[in-house]
N, C-alpha and C. Protein backbone atom coordinates (compact mmCIF):
# COMPACT_ATOMS: atom_id res chain seq x y z
N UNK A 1 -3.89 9.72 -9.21
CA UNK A 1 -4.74 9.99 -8.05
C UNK A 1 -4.91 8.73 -7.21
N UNK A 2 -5.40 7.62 -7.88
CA UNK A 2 -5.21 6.46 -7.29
C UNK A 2 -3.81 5.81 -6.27
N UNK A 3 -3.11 6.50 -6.94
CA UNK A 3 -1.54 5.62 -6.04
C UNK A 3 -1.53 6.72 -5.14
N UNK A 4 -1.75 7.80 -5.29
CA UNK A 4 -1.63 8.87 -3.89
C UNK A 4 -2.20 8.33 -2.72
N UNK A 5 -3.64 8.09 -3.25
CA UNK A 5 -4.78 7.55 -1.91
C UNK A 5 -4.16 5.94 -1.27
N UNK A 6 -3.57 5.24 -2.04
CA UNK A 6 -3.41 3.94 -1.49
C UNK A 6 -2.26 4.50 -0.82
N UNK A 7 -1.33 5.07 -1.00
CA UNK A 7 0.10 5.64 -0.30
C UNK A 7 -0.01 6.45 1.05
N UNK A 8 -1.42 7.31 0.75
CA UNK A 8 -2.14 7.45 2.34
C UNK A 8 -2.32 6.43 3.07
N UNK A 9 -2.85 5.38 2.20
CA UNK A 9 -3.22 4.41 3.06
C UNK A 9 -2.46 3.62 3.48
N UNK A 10 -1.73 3.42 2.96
CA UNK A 10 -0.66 2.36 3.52
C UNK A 10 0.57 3.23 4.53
N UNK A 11 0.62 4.53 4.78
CA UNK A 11 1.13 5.01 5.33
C UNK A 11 0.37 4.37 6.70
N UNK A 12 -1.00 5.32 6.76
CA UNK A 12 -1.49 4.90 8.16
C UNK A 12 -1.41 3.35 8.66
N UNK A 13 -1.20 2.55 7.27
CA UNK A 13 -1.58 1.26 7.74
C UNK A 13 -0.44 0.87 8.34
N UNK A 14 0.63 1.35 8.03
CA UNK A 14 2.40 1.16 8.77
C UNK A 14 2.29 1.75 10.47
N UNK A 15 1.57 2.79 10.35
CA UNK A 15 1.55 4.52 11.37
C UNK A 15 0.79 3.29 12.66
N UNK A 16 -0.39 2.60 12.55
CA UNK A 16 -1.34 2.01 13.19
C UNK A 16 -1.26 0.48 12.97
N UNK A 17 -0.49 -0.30 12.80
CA UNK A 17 -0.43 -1.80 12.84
C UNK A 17 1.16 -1.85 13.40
N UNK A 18 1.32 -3.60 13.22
CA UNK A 18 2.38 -4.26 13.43
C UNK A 18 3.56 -4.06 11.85
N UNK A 19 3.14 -3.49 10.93
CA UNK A 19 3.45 -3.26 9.77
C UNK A 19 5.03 -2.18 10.06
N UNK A 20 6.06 -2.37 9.19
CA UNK A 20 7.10 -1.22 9.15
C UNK A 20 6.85 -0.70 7.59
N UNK A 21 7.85 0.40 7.72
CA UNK A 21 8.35 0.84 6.20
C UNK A 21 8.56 0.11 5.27
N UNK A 22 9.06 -0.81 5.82
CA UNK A 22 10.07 -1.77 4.88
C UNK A 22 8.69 -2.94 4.46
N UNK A 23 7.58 -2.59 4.72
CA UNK A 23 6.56 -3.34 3.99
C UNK A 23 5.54 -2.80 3.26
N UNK A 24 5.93 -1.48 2.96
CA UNK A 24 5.31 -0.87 2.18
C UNK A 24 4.85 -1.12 0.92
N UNK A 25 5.67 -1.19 0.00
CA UNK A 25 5.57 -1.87 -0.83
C UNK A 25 5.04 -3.39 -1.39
N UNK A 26 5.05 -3.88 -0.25
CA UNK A 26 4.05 -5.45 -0.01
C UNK A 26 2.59 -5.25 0.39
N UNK A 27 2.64 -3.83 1.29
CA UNK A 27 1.13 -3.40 1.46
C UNK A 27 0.12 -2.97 -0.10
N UNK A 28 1.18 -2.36 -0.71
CA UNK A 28 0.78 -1.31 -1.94
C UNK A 28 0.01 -2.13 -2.59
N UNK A 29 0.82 -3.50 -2.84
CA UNK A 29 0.66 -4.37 -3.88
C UNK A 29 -0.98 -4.84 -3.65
N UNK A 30 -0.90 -5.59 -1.96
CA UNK A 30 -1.62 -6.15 -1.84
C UNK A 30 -3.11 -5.39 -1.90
N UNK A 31 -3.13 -4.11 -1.43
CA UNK A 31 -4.36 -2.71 -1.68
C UNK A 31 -4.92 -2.86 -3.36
N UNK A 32 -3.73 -2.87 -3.97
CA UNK A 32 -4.50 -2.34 -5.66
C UNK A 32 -4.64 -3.60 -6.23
N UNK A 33 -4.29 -5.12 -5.22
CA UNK A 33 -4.98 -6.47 -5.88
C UNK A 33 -5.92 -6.68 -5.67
N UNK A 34 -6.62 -5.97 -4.36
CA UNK A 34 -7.88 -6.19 -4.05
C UNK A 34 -8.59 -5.48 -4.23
N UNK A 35 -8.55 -4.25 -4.69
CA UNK A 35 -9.06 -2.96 -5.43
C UNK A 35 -9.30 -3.43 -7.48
N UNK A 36 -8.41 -4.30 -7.67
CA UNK A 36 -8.59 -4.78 -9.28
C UNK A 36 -7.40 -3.76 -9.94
N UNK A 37 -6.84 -3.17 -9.64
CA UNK A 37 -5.79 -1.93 -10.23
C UNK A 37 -4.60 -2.82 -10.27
N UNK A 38 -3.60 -2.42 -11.35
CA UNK A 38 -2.64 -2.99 -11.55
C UNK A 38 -1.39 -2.91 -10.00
N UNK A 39 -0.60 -4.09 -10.24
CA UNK A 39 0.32 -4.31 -9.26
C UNK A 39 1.63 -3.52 -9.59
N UNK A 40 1.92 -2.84 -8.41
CA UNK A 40 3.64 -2.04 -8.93
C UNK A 40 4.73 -3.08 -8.53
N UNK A 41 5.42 -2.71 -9.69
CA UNK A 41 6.79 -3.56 -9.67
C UNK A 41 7.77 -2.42 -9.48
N UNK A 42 8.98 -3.43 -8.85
CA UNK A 42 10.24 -2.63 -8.30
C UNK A 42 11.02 -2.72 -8.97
């Protein structure tokens, strides 16, 4: 449930910033480090 909601979020955060696709995964990370949730690896 947790990675769904950050994956919303980082969608919009791509949809509404200077952000692309291709930083998605740098967004993800940085959401669930500052949330305390573990970091995804590729």
């Amino acid at each position: 449930m947790m990675i769904g909601l950050v994956d919303r979020f980082v969608e919009q955060v791509i949809a509404n910033s200077g952000f692309e696709e291709m930083d998605a995964l740098y967004l993800r990370n940085r959401v669930l480090a500052l949330v305390g949730d573990q970091v995804l690896e590729v």
